[in-house]
Protein backbone atom coordinates (compact mmCIF):
# COMPACT_ATOMS: atom_id res chain seq x y z
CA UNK A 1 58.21 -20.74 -12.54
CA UNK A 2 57.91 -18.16 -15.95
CA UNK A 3 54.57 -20.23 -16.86
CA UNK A 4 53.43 -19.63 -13.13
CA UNK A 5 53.98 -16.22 -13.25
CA UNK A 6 52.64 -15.42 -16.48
CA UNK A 7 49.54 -17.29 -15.52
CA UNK A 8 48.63 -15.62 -12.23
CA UNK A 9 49.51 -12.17 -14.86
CA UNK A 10 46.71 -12.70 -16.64
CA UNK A 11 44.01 -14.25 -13.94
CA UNK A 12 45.18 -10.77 -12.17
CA UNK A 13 44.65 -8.64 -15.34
CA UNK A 14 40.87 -10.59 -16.40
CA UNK A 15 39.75 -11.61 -12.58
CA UNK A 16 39.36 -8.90 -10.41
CA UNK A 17 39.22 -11.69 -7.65
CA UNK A 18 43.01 -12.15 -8.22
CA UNK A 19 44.27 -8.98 -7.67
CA UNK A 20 44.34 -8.91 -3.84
CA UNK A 21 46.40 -11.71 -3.94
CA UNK A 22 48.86 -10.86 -6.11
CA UNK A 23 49.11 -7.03 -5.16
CA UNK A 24 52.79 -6.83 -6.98
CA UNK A 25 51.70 -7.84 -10.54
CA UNK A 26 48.53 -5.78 -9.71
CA UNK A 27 50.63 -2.70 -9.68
CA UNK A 28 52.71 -4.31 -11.94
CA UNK A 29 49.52 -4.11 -14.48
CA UNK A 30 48.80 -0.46 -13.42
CA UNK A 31 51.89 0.81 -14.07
CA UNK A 32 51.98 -1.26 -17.64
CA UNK A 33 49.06 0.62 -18.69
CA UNK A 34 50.10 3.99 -17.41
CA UNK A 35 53.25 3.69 -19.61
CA UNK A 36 51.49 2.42 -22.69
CA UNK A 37 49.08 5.91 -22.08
CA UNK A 38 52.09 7.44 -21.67
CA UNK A 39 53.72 6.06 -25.16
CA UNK A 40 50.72 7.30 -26.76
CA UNK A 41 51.37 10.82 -25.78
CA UNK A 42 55.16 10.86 -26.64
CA UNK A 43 53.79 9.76 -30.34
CA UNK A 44 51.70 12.36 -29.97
CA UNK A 45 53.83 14.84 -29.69
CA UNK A 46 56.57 12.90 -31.97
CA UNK A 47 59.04 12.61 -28.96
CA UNK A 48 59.67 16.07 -28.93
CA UNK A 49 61.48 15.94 -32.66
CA UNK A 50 59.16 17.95 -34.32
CA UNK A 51 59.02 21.77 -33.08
CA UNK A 52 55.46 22.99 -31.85
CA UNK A 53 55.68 26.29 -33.75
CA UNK A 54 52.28 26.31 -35.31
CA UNK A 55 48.52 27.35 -35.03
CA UNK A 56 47.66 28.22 -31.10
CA UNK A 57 51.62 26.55 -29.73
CA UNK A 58 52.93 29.43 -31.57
CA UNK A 59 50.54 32.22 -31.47
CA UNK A 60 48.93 31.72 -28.49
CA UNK A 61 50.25 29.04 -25.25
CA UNK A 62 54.23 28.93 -25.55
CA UNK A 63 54.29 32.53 -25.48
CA UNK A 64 51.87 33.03 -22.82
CA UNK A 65 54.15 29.89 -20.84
CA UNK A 66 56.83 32.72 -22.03
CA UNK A 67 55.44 35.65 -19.83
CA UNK A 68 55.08 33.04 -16.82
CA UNK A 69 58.59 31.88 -17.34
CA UNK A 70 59.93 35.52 -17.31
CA UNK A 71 57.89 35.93 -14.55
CA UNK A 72 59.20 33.57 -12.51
CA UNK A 73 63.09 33.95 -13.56
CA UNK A 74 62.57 38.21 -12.81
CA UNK A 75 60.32 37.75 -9.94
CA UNK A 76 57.70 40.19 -11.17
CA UNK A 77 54.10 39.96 -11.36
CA UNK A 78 52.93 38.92 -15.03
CA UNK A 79 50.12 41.94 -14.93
CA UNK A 80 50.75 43.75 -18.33
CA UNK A 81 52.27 42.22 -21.80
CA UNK A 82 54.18 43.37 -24.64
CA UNK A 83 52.93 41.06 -27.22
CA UNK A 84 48.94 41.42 -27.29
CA UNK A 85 48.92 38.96 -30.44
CA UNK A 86 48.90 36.55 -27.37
CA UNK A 87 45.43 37.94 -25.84
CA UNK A 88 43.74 38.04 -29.26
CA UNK A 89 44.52 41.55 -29.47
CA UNK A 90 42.06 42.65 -27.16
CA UNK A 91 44.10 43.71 -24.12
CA UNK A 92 47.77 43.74 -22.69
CA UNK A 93 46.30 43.34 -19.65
CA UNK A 94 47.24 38.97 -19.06
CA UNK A 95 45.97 37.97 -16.24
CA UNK A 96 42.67 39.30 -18.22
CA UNK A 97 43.01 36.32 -20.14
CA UNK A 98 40.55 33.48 -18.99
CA UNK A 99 42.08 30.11 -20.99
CA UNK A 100 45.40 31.26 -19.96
CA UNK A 101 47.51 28.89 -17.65
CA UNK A 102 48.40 29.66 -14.27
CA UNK A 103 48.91 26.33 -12.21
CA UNK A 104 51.15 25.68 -9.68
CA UNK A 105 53.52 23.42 -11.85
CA UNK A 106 54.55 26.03 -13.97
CA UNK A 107 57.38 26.49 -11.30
CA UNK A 108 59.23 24.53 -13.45
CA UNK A 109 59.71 26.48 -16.15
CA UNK A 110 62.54 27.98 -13.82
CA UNK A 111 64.16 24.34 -14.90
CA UNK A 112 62.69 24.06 -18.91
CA UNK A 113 62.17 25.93 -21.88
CA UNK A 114 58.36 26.67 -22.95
CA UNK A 115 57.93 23.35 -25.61
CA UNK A 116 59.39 20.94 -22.99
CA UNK A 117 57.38 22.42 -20.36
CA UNK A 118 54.35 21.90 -22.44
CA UNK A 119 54.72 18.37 -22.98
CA UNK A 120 55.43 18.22 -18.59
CA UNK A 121 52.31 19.80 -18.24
CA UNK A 122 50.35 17.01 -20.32
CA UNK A 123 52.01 14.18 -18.00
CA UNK A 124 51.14 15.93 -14.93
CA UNK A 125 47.50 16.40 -16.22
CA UNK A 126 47.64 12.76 -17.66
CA UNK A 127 48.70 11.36 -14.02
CA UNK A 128 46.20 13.15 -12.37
CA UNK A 129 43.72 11.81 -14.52
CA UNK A 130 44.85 8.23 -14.11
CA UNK A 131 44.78 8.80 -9.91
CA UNK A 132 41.00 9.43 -10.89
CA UNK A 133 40.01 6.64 -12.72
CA UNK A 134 41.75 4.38 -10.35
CA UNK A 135 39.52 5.69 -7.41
CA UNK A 136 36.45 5.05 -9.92
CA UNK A 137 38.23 1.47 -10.25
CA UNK A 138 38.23 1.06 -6.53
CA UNK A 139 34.48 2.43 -5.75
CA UNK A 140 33.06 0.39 -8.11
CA UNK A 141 35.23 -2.95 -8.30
CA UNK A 142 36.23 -2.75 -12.07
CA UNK A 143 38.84 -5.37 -13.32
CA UNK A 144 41.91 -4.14 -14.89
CA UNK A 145 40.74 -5.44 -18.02
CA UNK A 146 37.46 -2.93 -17.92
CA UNK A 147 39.83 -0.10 -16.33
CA UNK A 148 41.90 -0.35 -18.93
CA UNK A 149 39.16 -0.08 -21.58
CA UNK A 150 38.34 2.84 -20.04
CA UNK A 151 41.31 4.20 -19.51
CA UNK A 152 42.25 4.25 -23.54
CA UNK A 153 38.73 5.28 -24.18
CA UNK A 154 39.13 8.53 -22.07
CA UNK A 155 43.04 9.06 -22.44
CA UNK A 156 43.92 8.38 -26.00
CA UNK A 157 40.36 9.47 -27.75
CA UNK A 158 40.53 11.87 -30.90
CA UNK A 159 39.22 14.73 -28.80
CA UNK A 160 41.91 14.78 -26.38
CA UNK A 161 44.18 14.48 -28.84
CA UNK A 162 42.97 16.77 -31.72
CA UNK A 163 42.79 19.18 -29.51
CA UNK A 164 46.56 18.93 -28.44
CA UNK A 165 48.06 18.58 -31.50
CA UNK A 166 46.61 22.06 -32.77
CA UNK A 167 47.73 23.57 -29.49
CA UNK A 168 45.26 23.66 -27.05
CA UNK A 169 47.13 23.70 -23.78
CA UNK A 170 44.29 24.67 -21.80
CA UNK A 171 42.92 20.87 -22.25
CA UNK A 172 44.75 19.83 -19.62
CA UNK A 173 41.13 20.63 -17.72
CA UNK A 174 39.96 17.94 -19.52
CA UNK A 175 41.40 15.33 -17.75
CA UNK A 176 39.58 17.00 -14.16
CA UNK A 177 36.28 15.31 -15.87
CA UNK A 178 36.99 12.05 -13.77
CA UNK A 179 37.12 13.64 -10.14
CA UNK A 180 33.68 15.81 -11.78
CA UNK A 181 32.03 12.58 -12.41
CA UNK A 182 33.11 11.01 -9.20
CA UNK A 183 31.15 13.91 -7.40
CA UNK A 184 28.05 13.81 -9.72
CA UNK A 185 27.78 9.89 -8.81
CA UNK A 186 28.09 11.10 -5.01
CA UNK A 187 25.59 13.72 -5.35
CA UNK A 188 23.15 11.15 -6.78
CA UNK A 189 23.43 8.92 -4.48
CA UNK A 190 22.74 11.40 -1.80
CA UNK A 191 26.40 11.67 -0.56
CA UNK A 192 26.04 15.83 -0.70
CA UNK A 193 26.70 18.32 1.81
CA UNK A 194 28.87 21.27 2.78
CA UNK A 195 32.25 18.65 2.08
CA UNK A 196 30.28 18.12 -1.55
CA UNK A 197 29.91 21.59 -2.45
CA UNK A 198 33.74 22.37 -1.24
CA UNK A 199 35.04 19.76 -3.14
CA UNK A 200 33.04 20.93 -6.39
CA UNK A 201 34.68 23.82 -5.99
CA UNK A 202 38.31 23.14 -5.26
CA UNK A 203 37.77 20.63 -8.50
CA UNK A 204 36.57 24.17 -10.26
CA UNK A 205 39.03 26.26 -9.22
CA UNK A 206 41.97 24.07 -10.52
CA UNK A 207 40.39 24.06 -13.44
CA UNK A 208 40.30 27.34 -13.69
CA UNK A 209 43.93 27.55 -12.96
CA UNK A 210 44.39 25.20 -15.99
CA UNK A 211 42.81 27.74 -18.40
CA UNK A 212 39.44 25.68 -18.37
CA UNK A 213 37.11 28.31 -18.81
CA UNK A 214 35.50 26.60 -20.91
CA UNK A 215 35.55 23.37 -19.10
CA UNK A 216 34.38 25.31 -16.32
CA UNK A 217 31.38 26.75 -18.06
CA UNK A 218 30.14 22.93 -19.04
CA UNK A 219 30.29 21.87 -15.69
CA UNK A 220 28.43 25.00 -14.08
CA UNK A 221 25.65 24.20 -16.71
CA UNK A 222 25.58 20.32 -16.08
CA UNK A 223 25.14 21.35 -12.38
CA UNK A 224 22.56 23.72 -13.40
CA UNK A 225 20.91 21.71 -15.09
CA UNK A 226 20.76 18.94 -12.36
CA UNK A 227 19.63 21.07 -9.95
CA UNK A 228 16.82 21.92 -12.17
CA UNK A 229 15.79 18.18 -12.66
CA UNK A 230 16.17 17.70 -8.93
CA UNK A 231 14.58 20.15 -6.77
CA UNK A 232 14.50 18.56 -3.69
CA UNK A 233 18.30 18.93 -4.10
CA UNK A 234 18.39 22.13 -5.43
CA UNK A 235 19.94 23.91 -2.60
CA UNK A 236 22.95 21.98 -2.78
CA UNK A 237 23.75 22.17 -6.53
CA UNK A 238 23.06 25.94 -5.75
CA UNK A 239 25.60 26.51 -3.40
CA UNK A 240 27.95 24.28 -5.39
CA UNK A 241 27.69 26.99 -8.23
CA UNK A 242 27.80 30.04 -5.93
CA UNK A 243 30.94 28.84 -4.28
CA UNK A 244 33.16 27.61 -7.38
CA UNK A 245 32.23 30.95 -8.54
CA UNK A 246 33.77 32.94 -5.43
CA UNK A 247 36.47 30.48 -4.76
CA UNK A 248 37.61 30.76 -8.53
CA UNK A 249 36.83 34.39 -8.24
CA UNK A 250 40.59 35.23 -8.76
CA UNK A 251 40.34 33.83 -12.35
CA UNK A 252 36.55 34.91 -13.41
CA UNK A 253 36.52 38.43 -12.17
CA UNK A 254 39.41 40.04 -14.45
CA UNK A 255 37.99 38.50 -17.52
CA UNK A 256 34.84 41.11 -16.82
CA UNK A 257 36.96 43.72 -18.32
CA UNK A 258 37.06 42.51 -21.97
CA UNK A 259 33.69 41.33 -22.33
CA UNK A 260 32.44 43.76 -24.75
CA UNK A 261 35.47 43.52 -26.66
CA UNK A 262 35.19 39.61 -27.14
CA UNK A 263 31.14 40.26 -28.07
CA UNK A 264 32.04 42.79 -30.34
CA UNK A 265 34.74 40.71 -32.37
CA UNK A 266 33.75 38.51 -34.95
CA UNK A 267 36.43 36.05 -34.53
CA UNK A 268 34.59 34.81 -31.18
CA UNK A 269 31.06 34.44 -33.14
CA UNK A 270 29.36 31.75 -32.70
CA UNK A 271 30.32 28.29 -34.35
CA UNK A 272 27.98 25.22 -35.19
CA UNK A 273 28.01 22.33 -33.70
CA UNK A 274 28.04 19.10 -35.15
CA UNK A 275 25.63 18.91 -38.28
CA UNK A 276 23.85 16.23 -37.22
CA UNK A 277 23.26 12.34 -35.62
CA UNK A 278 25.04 10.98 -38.88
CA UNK A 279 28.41 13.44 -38.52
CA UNK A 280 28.16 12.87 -34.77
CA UNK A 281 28.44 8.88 -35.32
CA UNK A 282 31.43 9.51 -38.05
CA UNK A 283 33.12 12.15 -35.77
CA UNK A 284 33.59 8.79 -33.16
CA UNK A 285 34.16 5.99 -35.65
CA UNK A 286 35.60 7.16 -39.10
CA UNK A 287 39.84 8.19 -38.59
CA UNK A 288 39.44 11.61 -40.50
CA UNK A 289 42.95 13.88 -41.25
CA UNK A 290 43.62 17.21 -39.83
CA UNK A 291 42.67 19.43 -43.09
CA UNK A 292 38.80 17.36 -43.20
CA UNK A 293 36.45 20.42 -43.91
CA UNK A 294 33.43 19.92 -41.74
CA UNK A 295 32.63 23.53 -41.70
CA UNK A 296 28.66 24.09 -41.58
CA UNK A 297 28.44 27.65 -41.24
CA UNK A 298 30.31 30.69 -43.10
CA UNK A 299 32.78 30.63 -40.37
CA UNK A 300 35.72 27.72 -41.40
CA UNK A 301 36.31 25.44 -38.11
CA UNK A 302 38.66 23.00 -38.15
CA UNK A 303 37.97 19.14 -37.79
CA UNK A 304 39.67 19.26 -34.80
CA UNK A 305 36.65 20.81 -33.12
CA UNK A 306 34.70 17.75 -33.83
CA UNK A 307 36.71 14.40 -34.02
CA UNK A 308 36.10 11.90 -31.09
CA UNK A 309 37.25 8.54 -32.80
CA UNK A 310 36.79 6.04 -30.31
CA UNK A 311 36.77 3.45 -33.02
CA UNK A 312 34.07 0.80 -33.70
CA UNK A 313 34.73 -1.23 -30.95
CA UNK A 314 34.58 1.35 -28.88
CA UNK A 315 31.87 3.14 -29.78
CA UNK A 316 30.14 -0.77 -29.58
CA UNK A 317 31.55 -0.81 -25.98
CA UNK A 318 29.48 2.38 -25.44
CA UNK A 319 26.68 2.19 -26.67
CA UNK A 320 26.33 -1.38 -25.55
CA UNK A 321 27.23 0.43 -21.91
CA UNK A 322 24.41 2.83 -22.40
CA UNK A 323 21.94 0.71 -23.35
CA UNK A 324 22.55 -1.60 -20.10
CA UNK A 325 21.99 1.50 -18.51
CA UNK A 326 18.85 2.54 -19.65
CA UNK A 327 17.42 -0.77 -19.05
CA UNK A 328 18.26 -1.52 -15.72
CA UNK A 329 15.61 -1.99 -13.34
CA UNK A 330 17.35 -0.37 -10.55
CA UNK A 331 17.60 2.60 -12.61
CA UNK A 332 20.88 3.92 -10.59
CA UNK A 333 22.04 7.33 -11.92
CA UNK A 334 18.88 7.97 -13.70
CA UNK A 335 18.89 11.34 -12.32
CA UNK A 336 21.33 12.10 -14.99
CA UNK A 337 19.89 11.33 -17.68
CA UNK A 338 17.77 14.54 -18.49
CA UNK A 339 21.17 17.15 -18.28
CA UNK A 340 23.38 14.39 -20.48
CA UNK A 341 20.68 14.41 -23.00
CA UNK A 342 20.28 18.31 -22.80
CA UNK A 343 24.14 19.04 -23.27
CA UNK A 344 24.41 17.13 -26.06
CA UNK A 345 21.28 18.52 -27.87
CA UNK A 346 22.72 21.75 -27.06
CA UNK A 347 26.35 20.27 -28.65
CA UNK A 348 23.82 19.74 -31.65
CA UNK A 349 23.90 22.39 -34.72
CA UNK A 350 22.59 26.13 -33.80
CA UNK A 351 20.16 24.89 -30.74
CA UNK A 352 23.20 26.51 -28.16
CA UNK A 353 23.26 30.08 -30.21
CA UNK A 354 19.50 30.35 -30.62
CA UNK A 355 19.11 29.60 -26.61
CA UNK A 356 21.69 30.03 -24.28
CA UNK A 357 24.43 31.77 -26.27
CA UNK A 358 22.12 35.16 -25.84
CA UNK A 359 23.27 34.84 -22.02
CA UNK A 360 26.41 36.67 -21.36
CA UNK A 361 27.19 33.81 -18.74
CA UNK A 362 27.17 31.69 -21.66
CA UNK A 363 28.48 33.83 -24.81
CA UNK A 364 31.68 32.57 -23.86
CA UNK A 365 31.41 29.20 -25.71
CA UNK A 366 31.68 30.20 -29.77
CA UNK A 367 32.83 26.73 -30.51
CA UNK A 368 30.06 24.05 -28.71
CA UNK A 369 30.89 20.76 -30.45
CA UNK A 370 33.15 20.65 -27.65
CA UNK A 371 31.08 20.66 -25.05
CA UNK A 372 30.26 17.04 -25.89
CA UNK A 373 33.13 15.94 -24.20
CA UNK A 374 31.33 15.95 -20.64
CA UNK A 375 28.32 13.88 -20.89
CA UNK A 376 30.75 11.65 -23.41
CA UNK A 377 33.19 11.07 -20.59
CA UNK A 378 30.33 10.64 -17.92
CA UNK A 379 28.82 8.25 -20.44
CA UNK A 380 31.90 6.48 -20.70
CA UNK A 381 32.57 5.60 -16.65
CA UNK A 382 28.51 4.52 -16.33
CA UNK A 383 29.19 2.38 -19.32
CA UNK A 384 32.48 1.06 -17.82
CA UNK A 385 30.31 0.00 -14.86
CA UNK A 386 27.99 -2.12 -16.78
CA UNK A 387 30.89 -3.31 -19.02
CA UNK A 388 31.86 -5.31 -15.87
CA UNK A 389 28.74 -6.76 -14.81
CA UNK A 390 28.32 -7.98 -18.39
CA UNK A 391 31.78 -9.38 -17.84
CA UNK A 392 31.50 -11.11 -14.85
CA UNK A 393 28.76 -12.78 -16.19
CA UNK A 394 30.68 -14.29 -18.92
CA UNK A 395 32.81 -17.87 -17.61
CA UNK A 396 35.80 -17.48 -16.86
CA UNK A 397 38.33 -19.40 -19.15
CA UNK A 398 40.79 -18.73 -21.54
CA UNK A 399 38.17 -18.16 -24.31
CA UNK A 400 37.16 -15.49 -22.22
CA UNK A 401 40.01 -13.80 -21.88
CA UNK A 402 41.43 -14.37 -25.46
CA UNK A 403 38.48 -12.95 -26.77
CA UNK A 404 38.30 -9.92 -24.27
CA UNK A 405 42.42 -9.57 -24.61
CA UNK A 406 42.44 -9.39 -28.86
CA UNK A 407 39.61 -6.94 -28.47
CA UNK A 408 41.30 -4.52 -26.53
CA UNK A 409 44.31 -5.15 -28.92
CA UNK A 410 42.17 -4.01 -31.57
CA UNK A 411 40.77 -0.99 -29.35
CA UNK A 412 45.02 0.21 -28.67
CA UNK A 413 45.62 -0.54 -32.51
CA UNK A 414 42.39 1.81 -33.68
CA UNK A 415 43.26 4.28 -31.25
CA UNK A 416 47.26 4.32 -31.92
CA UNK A 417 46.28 4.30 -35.75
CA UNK A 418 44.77 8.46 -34.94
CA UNK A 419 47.29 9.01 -32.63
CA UNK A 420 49.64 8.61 -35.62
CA UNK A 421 47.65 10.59 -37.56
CA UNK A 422 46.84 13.72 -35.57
CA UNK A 423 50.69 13.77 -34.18
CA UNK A 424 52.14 17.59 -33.86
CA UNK A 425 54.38 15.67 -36.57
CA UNK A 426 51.29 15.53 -39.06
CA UNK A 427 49.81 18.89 -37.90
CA UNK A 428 53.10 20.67 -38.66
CA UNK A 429 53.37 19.79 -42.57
CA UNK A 430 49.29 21.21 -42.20
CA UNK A 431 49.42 24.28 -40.75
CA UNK A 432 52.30 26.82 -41.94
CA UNK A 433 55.10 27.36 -38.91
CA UNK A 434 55.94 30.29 -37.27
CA UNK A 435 59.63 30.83 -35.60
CA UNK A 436 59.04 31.60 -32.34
CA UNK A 437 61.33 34.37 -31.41
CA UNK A 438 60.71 35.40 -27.49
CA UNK A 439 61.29 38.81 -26.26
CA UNK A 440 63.37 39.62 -22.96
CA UNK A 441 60.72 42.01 -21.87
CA UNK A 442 57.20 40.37 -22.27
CA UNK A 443 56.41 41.78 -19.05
CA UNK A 444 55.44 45.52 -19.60
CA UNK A 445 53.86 46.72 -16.49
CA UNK A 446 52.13 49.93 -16.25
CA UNK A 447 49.66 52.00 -13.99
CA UNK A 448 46.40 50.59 -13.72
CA UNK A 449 44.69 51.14 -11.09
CA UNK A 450 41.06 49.26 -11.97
CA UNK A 451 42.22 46.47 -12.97
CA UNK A 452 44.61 46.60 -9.95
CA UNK A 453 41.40 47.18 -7.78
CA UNK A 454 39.52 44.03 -9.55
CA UNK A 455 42.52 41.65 -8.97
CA UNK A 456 42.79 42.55 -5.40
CA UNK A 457 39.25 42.55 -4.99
CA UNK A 458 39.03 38.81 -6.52
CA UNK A 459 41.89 37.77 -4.08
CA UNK A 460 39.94 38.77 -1.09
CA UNK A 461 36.42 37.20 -2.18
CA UNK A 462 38.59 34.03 -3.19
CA UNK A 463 40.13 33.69 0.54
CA UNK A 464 37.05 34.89 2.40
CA UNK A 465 35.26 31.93 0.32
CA UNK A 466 37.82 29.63 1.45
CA UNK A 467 37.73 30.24 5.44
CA UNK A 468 33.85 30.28 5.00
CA UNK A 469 33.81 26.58 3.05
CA UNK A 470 36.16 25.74 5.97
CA UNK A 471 33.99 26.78 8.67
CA UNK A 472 30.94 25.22 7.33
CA UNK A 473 33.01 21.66 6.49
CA UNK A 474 34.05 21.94 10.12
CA UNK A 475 30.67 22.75 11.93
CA UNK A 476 29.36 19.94 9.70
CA UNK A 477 31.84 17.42 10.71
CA UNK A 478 31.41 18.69 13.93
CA UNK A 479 27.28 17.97 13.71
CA UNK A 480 27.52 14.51 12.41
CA UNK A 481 30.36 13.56 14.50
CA UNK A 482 29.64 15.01 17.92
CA UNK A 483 32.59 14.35 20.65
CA UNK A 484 30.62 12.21 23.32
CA UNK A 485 29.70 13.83 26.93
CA UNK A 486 32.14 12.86 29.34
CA UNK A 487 30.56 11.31 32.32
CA UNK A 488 30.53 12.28 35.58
């Protein structure tokens, strides 16, 4: 009976054929590696023993989750702050703020302190994340063997979690790539249309919400820039952009207000990218520690805004994926070739700050290694699909699957070896930690009419772009789908 079961385990885990008829351990599977992301995160953040009361956690996010948790608990609008240290110094004014977190699930900071809350907001990020790769699963019939590859891959990378352990809370927009790929796969296969462009921007405007401006920003230009290699479909990647913009006006409007302060400050100038092909390949294979000086201009920027260890074996797994690509004769997805090569150039050394930095859309993004994380993750899923048909080819027997089992082994034990490393643990004996002493009164509201004005007048064009997305989904639906005549 326990050899039986543990047999039809692992033909459901390496045969995707299996899994409809064992639908239990199927679930079974996808919960197993939802936990194991899961224990990768809690030694991330060292199980919540080690305090987060360094570097952006303490100067920046858990007192700006402070002034939402006062917020909520005094039932006054977060409009003005005591503590400016948390806005840079530029403004009291918060909701001016554009990497600032306002999504819904901050409700439950009525129920948790700031630090725990932090850790809840991961999960919640993580999950939704995980609800997107399994609908890539789904649409394109990936085993759980290749979804889990993938899964670690995107999860558990160095970016990801670099950019957590130094307190990036905003990064929680990173795990919205999946549902953003999901369209851009749609859109190239011709699946666009008024539904398309109001689902682009529903994805944008939680990730807005998330404090993904900058997230935001990459996506606008990927669009952009895939509008400009396809002009026949121009029209739609044009009203994509036009709507996230009004739709997430509530979050992109107030930010107009410190613009020439952030120009004017040189702790937002511009920051290289990566140095070159060479630091590129080391930033996904070598394991490098938190204090690694990468710096390549006179600005110091920490490693953390360049690792992407994937490992060996999974940088092989890519580039093997990308290659397959490239070479296919059907040459599916092709039409994103030309923005995923331009991003990344642009990720490339001073090629961003020579070209589009001199944009004020686009003086936002001082640090642009980072913007390598898009076409990395969009990489990643078109690999993952070609990682499968490589796979199927393969017999099926046990040599198979011990082989493809000890390699993803040695994928969890790479990736769990950084993890380790770049834990708020490690990052705390790095940086030096600052007591976080909270204030009763955060919330210092004032008379201010303008900005008053430019709030309300975001709220309006954010709910007039709703009902008019509506309207437009509905007379569509209502043109494809036309009720029949009734006969007389």
């Amino acid at each position: 009976m326990k050899f039986g079961l543990i047999k039809n385990s692992l033909l459901v885990f390496f045969d995707r054929r299996e899994e409809e008829k064992h639908r239990l351990i199927f679930w079974a599977w996808i919960f197993l590696i939802y936990l194991l992301g899961l224990i990768f995160f809690g030694i991330l953040f060292d199980w919540r023993q080690t305090p987060i009361n360094y570097h952006d956690w303490a100067t920046l996010n858990l007192p700006r989750f402070q002034v939402i948790k006062e917020s909520l608990t005094q039932r006054v609008l977060p409009l003005h702050i005591s503590n400016t240290r948390i806005s840079h110094d530029l403004t009291d004014r918060f909701l001016v703020i554009p990497d600032t977190v306002i999504t819904p699930q901050m409700a439950l900071l009525l129920f948790m302190d700031s630090d725990t809350f932090a850790l809840f907001d991961v999960i919640i990020h993580y999950t939704i994340a995980t609800i997107g790769l399994l609908y890539f699963k789904r649409k394109f019939n990936l085993s759980l063997f290749v979804y889990a590859m993938l899964f670690f891959l995107f999860n558990s990378n160095g970016h990801i979690q670099a950019h957590y352990a130094v307190g990036h809370a905003n990064w929680g927009a990173y795990f919205l790539f999946p549902f953003f790929v999901l369209l851009l796969l749609e859109f190239v296969q011709g699946n666009v249309g008024w539904w398309w462009v109001t689902k682009i921007a529903l994805l944008s405007l939680y990730v807005l919400l998330t404090g993904g401006q900058h997230h935001f920003t990459w996506m606008m230009l990927f669009l952009s820039l895939l509008g400009l290699a396809q002009l026949k479909q121009l029209k739609w990647v044009f009203a994509a952009i036009v709507a996230s913009g009004f739709l997430g006006a509530i979050r992109l409007l107030p930010p107009i207000l410190i613009v020439s302060d952030v120009t004017s400050r040189s702790v937002f100038q511009f920051r290289a990218g990566y140095p070159g092909l060479a630091e590129l390949f080391n930033a996904f294979i070598s394991i490098r520690p938190i204090d690694h000086n990468l710096s390549v201009s006179n600005i110091p920027t920490g490693y953390w805004e360049y690792d992407y260890f994937i490992g060996i074996l999974g940088f092989a797994l890519l580039s093997f994926g990308i290659w397959s690509w490239l070479c296919d004769p059907i040459k599916p997805f092709h039409k994103l070739l030309v923005p995923i090569i331009i991003i990344t150039a642009l990720s490339m050394g001073f090629l961003y700050e020579y070209t589009l930095f001199n944009l004020p859309i686009f003086a936002s993004e001082r640090v642009i290694s980072r913007m390598i994380s898009l076409p990395v993750t969009l990489l990643l899923m078109i690999s993952a699909i070609y990682w499968q048909k490589t796979y199927e080819k393969a017999a099926s027997n046990t040599t198979t699957y011990l082989f493809a089992g000890l390699g993803l082994l040695l994928l969890l034990n790479d990736l769990l070896t950084h993890t380790r490393l770049w834990s708020v643990k490690k990052a705390s004996e790095f940086f030096s930690t600052n007591p976080i002493q909270f204030n009763e009164n955060l919330i210092q509201n004032r008379a201010d009419p303008e900005y008053i004005q430019i709030i309300l007048a975001a709220i309006v064009l954010s709910i007039v772009t709703a009902m008019v997305l509506t309207g437009l989904v509905l007379y569509e639906k209502k043109k494809i789908n036309p009720k029949p005549k009734n006969k007389v």
